[in-house]
Protein backbone atom coordinates (compact mmCIF):
# COMPACT_ATOMS: atom_id res chain seq x y z
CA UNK A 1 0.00 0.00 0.00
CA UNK A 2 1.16 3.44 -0.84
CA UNK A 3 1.93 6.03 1.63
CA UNK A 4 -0.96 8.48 -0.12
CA UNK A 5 -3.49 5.47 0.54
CA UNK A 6 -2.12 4.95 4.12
CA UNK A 7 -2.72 8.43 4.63
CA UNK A 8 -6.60 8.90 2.21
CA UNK A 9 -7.34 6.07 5.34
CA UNK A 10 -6.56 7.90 8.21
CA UNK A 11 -9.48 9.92 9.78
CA UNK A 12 -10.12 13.34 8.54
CA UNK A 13 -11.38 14.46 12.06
CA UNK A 14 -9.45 11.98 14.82
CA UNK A 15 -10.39 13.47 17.87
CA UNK A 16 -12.76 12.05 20.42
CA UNK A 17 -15.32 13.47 22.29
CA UNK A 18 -12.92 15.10 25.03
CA UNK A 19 -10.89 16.81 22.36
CA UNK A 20 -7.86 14.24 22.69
CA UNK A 21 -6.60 12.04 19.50
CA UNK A 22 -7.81 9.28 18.00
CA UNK A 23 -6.49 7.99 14.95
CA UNK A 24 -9.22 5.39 14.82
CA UNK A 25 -12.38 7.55 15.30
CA UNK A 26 -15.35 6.76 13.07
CA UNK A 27 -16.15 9.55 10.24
CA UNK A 28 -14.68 10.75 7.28
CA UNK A 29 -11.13 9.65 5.76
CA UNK A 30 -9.05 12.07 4.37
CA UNK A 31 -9.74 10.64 1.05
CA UNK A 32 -13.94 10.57 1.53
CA UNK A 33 -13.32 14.13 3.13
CA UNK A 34 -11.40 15.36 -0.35
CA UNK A 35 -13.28 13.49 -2.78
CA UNK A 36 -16.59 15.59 -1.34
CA UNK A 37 -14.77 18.92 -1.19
CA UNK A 38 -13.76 18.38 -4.85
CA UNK A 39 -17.52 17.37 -5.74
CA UNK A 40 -19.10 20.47 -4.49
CA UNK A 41 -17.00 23.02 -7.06
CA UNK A 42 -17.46 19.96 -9.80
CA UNK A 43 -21.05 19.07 -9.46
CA UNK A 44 -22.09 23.26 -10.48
CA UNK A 45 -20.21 22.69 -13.97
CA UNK A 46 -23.14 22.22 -16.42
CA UNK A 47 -23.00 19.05 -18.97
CA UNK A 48 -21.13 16.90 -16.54
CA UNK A 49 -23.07 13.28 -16.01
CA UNK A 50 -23.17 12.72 -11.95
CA UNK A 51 -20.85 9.49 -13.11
CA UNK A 52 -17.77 11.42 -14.43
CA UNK A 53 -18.17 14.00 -11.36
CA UNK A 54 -17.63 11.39 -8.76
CA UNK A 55 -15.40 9.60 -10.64
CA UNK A 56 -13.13 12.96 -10.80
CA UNK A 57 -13.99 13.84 -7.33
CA UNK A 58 -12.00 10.60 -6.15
CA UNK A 59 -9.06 11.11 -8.91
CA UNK A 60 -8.66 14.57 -7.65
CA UNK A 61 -8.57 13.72 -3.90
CA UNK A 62 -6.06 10.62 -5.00
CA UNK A 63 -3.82 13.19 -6.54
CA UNK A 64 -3.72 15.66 -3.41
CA UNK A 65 -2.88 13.18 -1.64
CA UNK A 66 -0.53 11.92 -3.64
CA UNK A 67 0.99 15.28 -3.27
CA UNK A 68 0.32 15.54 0.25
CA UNK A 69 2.79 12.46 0.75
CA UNK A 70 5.80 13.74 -1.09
């Protein structure tokens, strides 16, 4: 497994209720959290079939992370 996926599985939000960190809380990954962000400016561009949005969404949040990594 890459580093990029090690990190897209890590939680986007790992803190518990009392503030303190938890690399296993439940939510969002990194990758889920990206992938979304990277919908919401796709999903306004007219002519673009839900499909190839969410299929960009998670290429584009691969890539960051990808970046993220280096």
């Amino acid at each position: 497994m890459s580093k990029e996926s090690d990190n897209g599985n890590l939680s986007a939000y790992p803190l518990n209720a009392d503030q303190t960190y938890s690399p296993s809380c439940d939510g969002l990954t990194k990758r889920e959290l990206f992938a979304a962000l990277a919908m919401q400016g796709l999903i306004i561009c007219p002519g673009i079939s839900s499909e190839a949005i969410a299929r960009t969404s998670v290429r584009e949040a691969d890539l960051l992370l990808k970046e993220l990594a280096k």
